[in-house]
C-alpha atoms as a PDB file:
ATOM      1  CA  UNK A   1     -28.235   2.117  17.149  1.00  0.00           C
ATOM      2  CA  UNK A   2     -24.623   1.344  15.506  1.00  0.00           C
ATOM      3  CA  UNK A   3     -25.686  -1.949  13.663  1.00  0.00           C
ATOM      4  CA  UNK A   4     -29.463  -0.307  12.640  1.00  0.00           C
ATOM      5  CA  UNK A   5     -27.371   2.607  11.403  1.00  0.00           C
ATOM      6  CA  UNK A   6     -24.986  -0.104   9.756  1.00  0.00           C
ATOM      7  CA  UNK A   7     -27.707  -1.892   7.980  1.00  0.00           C
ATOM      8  CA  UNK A   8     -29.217   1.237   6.131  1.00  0.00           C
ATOM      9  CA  UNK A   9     -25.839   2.608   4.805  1.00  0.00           C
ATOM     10  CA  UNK A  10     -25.370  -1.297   3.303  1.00  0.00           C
ATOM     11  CA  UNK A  11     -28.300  -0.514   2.142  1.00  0.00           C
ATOM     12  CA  UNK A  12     -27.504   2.747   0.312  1.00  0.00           C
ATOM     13  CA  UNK A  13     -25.942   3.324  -3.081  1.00  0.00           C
ATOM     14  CA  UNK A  14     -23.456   5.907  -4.342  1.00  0.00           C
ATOM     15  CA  UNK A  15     -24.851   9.210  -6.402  1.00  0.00           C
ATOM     16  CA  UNK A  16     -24.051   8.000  -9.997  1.00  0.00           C
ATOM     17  CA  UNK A  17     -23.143  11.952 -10.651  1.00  0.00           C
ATOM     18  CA  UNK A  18     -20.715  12.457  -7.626  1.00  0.00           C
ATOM     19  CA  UNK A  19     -18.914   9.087  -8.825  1.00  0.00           C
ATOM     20  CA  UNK A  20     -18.525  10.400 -12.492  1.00  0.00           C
ATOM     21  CA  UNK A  21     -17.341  13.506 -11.262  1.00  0.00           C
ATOM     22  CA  UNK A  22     -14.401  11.975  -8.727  1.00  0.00           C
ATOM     23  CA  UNK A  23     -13.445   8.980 -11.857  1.00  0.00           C
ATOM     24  CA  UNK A  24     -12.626  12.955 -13.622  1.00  0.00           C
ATOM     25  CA  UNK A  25     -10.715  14.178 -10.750  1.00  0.00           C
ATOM     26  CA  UNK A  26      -8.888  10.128 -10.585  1.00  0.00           C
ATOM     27  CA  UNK A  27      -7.631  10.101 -13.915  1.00  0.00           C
ATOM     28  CA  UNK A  28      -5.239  12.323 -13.293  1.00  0.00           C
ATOM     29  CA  UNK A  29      -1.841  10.491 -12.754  1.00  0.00           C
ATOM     30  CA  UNK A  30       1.423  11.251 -11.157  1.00  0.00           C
ATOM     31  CA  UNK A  31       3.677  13.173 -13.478  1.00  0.00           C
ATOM     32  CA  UNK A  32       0.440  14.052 -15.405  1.00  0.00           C
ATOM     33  CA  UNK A  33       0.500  18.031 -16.319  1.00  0.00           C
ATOM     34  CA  UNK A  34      -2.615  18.800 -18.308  1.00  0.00           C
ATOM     35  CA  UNK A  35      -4.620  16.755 -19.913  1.00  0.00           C
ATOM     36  CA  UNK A  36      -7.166  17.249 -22.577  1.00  0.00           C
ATOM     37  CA  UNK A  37     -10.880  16.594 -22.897  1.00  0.00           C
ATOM     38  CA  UNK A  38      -9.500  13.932 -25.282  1.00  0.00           C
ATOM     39  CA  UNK A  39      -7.575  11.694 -22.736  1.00  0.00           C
ATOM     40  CA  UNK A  40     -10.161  12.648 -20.002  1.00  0.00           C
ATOM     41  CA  UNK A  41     -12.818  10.545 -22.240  1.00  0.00           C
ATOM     42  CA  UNK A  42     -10.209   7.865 -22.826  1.00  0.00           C
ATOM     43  CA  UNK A  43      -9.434   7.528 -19.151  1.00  0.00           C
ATOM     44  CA  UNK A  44     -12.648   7.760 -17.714  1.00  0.00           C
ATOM     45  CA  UNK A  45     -14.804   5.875 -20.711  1.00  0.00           C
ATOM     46  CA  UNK A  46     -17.403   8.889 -20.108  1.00  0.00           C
ATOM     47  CA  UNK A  47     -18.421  10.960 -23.200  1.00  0.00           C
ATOM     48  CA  UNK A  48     -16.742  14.442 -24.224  1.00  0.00           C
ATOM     49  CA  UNK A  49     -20.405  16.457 -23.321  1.00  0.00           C
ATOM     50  CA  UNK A  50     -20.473  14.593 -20.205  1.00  0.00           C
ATOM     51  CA  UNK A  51     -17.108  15.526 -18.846  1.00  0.00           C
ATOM     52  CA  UNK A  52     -17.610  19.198 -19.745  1.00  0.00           C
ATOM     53  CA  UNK A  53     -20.430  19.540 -17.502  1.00  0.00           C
ATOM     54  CA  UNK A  54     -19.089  18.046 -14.690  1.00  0.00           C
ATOM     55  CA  UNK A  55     -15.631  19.982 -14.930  1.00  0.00           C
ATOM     56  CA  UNK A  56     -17.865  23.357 -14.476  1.00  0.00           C
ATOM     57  CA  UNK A  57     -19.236  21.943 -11.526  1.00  0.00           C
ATOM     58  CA  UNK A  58     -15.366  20.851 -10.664  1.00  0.00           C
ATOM     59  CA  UNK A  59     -14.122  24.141 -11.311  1.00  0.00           C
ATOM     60  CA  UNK A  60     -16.411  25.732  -9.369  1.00  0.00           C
ATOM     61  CA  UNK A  61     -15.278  24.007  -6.164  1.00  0.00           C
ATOM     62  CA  UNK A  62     -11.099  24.911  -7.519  1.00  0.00           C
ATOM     63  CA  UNK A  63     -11.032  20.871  -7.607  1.00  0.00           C
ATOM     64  CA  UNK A  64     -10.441  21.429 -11.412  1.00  0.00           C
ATOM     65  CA  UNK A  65      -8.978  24.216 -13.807  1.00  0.00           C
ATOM     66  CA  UNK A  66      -9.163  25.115 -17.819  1.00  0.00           C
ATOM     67  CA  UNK A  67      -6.355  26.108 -18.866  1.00  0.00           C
ATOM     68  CA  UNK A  68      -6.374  28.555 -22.339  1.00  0.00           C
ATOM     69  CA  UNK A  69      -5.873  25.816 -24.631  1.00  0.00           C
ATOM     70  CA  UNK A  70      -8.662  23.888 -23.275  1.00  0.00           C
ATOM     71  CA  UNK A  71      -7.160  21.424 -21.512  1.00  0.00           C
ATOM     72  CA  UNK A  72      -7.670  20.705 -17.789  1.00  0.00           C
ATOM     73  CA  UNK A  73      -5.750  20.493 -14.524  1.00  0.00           C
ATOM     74  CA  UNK A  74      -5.990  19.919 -10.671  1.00  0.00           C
ATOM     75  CA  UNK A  75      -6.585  22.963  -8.562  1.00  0.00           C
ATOM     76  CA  UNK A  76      -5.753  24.360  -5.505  1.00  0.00           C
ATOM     77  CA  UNK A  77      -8.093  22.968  -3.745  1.00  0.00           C
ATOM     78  CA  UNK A  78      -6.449  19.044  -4.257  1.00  0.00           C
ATOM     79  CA  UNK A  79      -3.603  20.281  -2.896  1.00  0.00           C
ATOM     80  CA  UNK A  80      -5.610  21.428   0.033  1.00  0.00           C
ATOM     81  CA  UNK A  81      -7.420  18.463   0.807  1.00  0.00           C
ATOM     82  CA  UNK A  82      -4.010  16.501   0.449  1.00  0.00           C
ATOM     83  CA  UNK A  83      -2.469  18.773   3.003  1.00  0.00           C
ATOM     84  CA  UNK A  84      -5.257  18.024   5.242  1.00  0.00           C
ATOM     85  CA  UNK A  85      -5.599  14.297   4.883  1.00  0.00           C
ATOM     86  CA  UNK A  86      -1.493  14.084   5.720  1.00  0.00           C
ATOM     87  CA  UNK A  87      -2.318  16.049   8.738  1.00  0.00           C
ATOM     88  CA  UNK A  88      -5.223  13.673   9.723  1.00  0.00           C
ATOM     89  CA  UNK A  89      -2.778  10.875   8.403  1.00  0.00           C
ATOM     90  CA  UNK A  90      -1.853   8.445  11.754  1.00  0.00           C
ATOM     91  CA  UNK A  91      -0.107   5.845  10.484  1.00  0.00           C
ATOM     92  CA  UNK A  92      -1.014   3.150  13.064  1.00  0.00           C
ATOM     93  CA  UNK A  93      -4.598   3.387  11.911  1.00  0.00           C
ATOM     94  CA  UNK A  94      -3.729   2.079   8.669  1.00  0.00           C
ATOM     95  CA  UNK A  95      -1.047  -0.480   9.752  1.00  0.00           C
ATOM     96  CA  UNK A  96      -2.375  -2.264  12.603  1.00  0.00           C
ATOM     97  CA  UNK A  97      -6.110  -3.486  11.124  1.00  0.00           C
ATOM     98  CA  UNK A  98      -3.534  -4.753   8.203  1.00  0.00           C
ATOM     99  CA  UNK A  99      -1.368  -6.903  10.233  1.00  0.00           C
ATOM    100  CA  UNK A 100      -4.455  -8.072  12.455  1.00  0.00           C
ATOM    101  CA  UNK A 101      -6.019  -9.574   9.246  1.00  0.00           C
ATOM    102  CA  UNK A 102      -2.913 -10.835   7.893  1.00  0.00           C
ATOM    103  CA  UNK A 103      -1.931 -12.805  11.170  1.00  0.00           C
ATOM    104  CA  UNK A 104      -5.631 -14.125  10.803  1.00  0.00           C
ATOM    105  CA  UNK A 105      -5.508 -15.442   7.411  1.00  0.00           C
ATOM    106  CA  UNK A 106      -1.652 -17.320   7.806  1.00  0.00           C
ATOM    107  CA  UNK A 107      -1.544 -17.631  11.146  1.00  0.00           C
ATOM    108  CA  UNK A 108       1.810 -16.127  11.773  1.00  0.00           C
ATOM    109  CA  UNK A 109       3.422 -13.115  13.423  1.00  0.00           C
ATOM    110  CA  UNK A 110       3.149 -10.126  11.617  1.00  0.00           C
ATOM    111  CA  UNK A 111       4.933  -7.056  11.965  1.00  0.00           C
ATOM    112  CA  UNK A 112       5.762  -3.476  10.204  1.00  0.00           C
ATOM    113  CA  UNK A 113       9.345  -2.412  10.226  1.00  0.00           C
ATOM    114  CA  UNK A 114      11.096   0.908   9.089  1.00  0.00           C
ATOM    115  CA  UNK A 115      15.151   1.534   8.739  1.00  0.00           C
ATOM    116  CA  UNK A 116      16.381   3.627  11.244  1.00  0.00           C
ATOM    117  CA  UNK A 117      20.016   4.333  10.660  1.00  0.00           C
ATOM    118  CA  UNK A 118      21.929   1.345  10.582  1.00  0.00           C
ATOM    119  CA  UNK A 119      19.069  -0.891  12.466  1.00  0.00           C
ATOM    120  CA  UNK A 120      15.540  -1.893  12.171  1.00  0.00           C
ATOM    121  CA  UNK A 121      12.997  -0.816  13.995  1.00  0.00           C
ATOM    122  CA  UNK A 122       9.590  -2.796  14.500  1.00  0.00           C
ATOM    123  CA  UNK A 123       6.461  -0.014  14.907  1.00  0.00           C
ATOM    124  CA  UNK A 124       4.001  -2.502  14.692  1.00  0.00           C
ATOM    125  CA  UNK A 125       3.500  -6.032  15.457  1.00  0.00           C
ATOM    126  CA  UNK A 126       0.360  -8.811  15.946  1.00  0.00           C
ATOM    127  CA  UNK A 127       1.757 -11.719  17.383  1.00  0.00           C
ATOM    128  CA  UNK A 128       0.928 -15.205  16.247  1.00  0.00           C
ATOM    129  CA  UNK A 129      -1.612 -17.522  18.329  1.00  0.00           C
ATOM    130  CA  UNK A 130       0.680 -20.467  17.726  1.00  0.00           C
ATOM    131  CA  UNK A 131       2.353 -21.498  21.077  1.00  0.00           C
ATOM    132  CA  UNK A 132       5.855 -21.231  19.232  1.00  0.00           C
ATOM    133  CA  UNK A 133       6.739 -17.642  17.632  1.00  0.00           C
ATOM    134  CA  UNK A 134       9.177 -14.961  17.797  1.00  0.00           C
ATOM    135  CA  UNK A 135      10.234 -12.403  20.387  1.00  0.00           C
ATOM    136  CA  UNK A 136      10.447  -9.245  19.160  1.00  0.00           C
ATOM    137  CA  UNK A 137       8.057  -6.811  20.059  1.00  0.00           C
ATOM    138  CA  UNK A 138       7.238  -2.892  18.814  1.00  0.00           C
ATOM    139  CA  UNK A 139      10.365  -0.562  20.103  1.00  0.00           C
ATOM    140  CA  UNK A 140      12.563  -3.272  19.375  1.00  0.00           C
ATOM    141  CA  UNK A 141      15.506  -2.640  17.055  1.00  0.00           C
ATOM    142  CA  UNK A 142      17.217  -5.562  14.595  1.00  0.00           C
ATOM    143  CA  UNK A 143      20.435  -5.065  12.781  1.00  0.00           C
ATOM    144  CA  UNK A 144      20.031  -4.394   8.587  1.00  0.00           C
ATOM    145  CA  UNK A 145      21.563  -7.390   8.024  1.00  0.00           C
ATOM    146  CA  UNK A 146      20.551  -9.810   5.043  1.00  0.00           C
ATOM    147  CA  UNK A 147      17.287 -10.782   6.448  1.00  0.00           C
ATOM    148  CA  UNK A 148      14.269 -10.408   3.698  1.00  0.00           C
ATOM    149  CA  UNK A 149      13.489  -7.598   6.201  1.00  0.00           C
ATOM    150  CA  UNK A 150      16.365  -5.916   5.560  1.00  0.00           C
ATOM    151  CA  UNK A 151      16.850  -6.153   2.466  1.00  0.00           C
ATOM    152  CA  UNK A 152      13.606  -4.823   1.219  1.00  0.00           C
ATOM    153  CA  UNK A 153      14.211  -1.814   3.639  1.00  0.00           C
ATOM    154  CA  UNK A 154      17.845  -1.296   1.868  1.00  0.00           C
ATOM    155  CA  UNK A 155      16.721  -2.157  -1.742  1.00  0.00           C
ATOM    156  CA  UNK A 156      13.541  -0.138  -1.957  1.00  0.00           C
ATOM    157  CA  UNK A 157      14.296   3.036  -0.179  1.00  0.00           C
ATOM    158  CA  UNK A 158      15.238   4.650  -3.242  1.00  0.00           C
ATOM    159  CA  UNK A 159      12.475   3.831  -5.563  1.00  0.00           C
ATOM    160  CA  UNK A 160       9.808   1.043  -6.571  1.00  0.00           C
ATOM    161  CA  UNK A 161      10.732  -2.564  -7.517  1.00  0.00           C
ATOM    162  CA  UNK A 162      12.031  -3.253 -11.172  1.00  0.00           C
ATOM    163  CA  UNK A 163      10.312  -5.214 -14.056  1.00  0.00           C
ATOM    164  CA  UNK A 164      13.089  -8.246 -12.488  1.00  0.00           C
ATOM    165  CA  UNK A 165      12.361  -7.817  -8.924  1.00  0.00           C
ATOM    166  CA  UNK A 166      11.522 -11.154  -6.809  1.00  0.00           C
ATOM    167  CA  UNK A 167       8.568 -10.397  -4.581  1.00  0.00           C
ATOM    168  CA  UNK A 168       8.247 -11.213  -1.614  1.00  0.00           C
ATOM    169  CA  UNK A 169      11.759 -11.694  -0.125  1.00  0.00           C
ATOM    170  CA  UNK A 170      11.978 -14.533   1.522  1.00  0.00           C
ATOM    171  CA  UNK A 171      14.793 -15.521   4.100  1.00  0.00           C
ATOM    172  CA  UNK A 172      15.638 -18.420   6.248  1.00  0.00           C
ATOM    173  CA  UNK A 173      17.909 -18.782   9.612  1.00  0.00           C
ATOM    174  CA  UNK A 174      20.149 -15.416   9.044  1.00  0.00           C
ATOM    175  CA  UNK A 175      19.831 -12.649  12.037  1.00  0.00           C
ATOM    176  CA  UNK A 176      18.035 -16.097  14.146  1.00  0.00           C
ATOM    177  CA  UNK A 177      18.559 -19.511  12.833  1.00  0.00           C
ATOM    178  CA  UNK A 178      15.408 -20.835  14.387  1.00  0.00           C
ATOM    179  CA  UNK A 179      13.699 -17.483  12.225  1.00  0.00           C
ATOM    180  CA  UNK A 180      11.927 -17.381   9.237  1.00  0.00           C
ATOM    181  CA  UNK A 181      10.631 -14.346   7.259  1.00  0.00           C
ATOM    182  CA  UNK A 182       8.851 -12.904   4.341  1.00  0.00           C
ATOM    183  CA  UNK A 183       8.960  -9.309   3.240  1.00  0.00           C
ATOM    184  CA  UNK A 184       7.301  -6.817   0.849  1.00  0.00           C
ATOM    185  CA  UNK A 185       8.164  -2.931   0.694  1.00  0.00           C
ATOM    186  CA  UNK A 186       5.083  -0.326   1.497  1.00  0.00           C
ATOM    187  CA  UNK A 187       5.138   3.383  -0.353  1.00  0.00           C
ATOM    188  CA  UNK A 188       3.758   6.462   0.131  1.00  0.00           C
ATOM    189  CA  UNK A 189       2.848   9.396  -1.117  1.00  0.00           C
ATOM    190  CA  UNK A 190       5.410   9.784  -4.120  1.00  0.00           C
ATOM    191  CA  UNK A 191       6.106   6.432  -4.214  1.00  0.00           C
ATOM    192  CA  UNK A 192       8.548   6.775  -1.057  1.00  0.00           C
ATOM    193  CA  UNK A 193       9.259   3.831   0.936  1.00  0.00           C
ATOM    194  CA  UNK A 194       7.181   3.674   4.540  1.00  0.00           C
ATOM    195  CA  UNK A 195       8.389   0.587   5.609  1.00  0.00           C
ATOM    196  CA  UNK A 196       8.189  -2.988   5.113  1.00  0.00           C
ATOM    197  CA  UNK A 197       5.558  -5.472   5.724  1.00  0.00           C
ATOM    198  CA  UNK A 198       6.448  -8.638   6.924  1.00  0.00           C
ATOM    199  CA  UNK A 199       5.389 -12.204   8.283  1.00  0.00           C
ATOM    200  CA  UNK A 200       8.026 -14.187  10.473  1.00  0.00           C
ATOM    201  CA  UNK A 201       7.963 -17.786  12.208  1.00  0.00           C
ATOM    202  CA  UNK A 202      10.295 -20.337  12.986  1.00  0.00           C
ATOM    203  CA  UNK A 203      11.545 -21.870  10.185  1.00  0.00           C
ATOM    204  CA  UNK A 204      10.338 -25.808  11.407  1.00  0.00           C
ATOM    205  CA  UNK A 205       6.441 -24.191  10.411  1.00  0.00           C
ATOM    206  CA  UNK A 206       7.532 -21.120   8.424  1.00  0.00           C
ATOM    207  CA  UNK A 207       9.296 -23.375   5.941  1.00  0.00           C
ATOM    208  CA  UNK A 208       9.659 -22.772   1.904  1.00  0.00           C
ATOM    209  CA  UNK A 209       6.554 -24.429   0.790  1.00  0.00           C
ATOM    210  CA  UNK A 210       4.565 -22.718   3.568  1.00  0.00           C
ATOM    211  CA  UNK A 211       5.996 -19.203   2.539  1.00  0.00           C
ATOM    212  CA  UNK A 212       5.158 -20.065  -1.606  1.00  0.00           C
ATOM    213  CA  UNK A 213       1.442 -20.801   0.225  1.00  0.00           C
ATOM    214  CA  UNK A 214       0.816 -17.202   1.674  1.00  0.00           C
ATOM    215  CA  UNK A 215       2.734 -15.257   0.007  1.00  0.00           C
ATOM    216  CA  UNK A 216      -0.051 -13.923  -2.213  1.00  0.00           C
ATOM    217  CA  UNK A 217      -1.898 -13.046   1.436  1.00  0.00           C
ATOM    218  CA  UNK A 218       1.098 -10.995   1.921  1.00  0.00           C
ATOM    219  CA  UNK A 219       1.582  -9.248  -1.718  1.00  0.00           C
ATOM    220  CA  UNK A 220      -2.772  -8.291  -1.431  1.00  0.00           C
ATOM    221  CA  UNK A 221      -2.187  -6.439   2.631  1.00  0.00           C
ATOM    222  CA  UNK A 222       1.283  -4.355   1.196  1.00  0.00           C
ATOM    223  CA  UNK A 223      -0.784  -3.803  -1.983  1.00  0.00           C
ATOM    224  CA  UNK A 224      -3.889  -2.542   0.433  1.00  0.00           C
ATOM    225  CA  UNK A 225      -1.481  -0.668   2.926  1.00  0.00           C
ATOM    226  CA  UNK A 226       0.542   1.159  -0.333  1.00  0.00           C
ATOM    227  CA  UNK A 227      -3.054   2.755  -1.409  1.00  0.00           C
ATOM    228  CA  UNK A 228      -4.252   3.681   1.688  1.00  0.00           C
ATOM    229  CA  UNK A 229      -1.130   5.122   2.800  1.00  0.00           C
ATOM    230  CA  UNK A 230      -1.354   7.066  -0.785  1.00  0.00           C
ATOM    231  CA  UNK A 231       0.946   5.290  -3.058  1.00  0.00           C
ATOM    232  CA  UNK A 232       0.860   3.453  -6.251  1.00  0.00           C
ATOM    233  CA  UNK A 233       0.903   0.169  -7.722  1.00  0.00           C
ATOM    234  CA  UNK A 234       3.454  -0.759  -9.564  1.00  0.00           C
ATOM    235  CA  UNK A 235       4.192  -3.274 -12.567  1.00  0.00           C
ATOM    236  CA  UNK A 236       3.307  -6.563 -11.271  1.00  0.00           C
ATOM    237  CA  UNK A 237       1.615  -6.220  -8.022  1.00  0.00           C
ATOM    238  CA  UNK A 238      -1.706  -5.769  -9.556  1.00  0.00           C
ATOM    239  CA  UNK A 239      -1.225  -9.173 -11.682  1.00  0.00           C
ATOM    240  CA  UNK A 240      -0.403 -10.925  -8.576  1.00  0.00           C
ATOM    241  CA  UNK A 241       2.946 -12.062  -6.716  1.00  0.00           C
ATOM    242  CA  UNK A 242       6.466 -12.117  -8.414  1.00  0.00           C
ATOM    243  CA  UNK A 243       8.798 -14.939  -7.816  1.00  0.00           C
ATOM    244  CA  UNK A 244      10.335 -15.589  -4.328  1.00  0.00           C
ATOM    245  CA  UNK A 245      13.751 -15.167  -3.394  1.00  0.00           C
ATOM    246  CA  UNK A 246      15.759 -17.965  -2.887  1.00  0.00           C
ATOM    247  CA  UNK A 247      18.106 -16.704  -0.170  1.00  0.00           C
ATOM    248  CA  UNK A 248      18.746 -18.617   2.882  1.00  0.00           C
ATOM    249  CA  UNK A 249      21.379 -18.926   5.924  1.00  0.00           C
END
């Protein structure tokens, strides 16, 4: 019954009105007050007439408000449905289908950390099939020393990478000398740091042409994990991976 059921929503296609109505409600952007019917039709690439009718229909749901002057802004009713998707929010949900498809695709351990005080802790991990790996496991706490971990925890926690920023950190040998690791930092909602994303090895398989080899596997999950988990992108991830850092034990 699951894979018939499967088959006919492949099958289906999205109601062309519904989607012009949510590419309105979309092009608002963070810091964005009002906007007019102007920069709607700029953002969206629909027509003036067309965007009128569906911000009635908007406005009747409180998804969408006219303000006075004519311009338009979210309603109460985004704030709402925000509300009740952080409720339904589990973060695991999100993480762990991430990691599981990033261990498949390099083949190494990978794992989901967050500061906590002076230490790191790993939430989440998926270990790597290869024989040889690493033995940390979820619970376990790591010092913020000058592993990539660590420093994308310590660098990022107050803000999104700069226009200079190397991305993905990469680190050789420095809490473990027989460790390897690469890094990339994971927002939020508000473009607040959730943790950082991260793939680890020894360093005899996890060496520095192996880490220039996946680390565009690595920059596509955090990019995938930072929308679902409701942040943004920001300059460069969306043109692909910055340079790697050089920094080794």
């Amino acid at each position: 019954m699951a894979k018939q059921t499967a088959k006919k929503e492949a099958g289906l296609k999205g109601v062309s009105a519904a989607e012009r109505a949510l590419a309105v409600l979309t092009a608002f952007r963070r810091g964005d007050g009002a906007l007019s019917l102007a920069e709607l039709a700029e953002r969206t690439g629909l027509v003036k007439s067309t965007i009128l009718r569906l911000a009635l229909s908007l406005q009747q749901y409180r998804l969408l408000a006219r303000l006075p002057d004519g311009s338009y802004r979210l309603d109460a009713e985004t704030l709402r449905l925000g509300t009740a998707y952080q409720q339904a929010f589990r973060l695991s949900d999100h993480v762990m289908p991430v990691l599981e498809q990033l261990a498949a695709k390099t083949g190494e351990t990978t794992s989901f950390y967050v500061r906590n005080g002076d230490e790191r802790l790993c939430l989440f991990r998926v270990e790597s099939t290869n024989r040889i790996r690493m033995t940390v496991q979820p619970g376990d706490t790591r010092p913020m020393d000058k592993s990539a971990i660590a420093q994308t925890l310590r660098r990022y926690e107050s803000g999104l990478p700069g226009a200079d920023d190397e991305l993905p950190l990469f680190t050789s040998g420095i809490t473990d000398p027989h460790a390897a690791a690469l890094a990339m930092p994971v927002f939020g909602i508000g473009d607040s740091l959730i943790g950082a994303l991260a793939i680890s090895g020894p360093v005899s398989r996890l060496t520095t042409a192996r880490a220039e080899q996946i680390k565009g596997a690595l920059v596509e999950a955090a990019t995938k994990l930072t929308l679902a988990c409701g942040g943004t992108l920001w300059s460069g991830t969306a043109k692909g991976t910055r340079k790697r850092s050089n920094a080794t034990a």
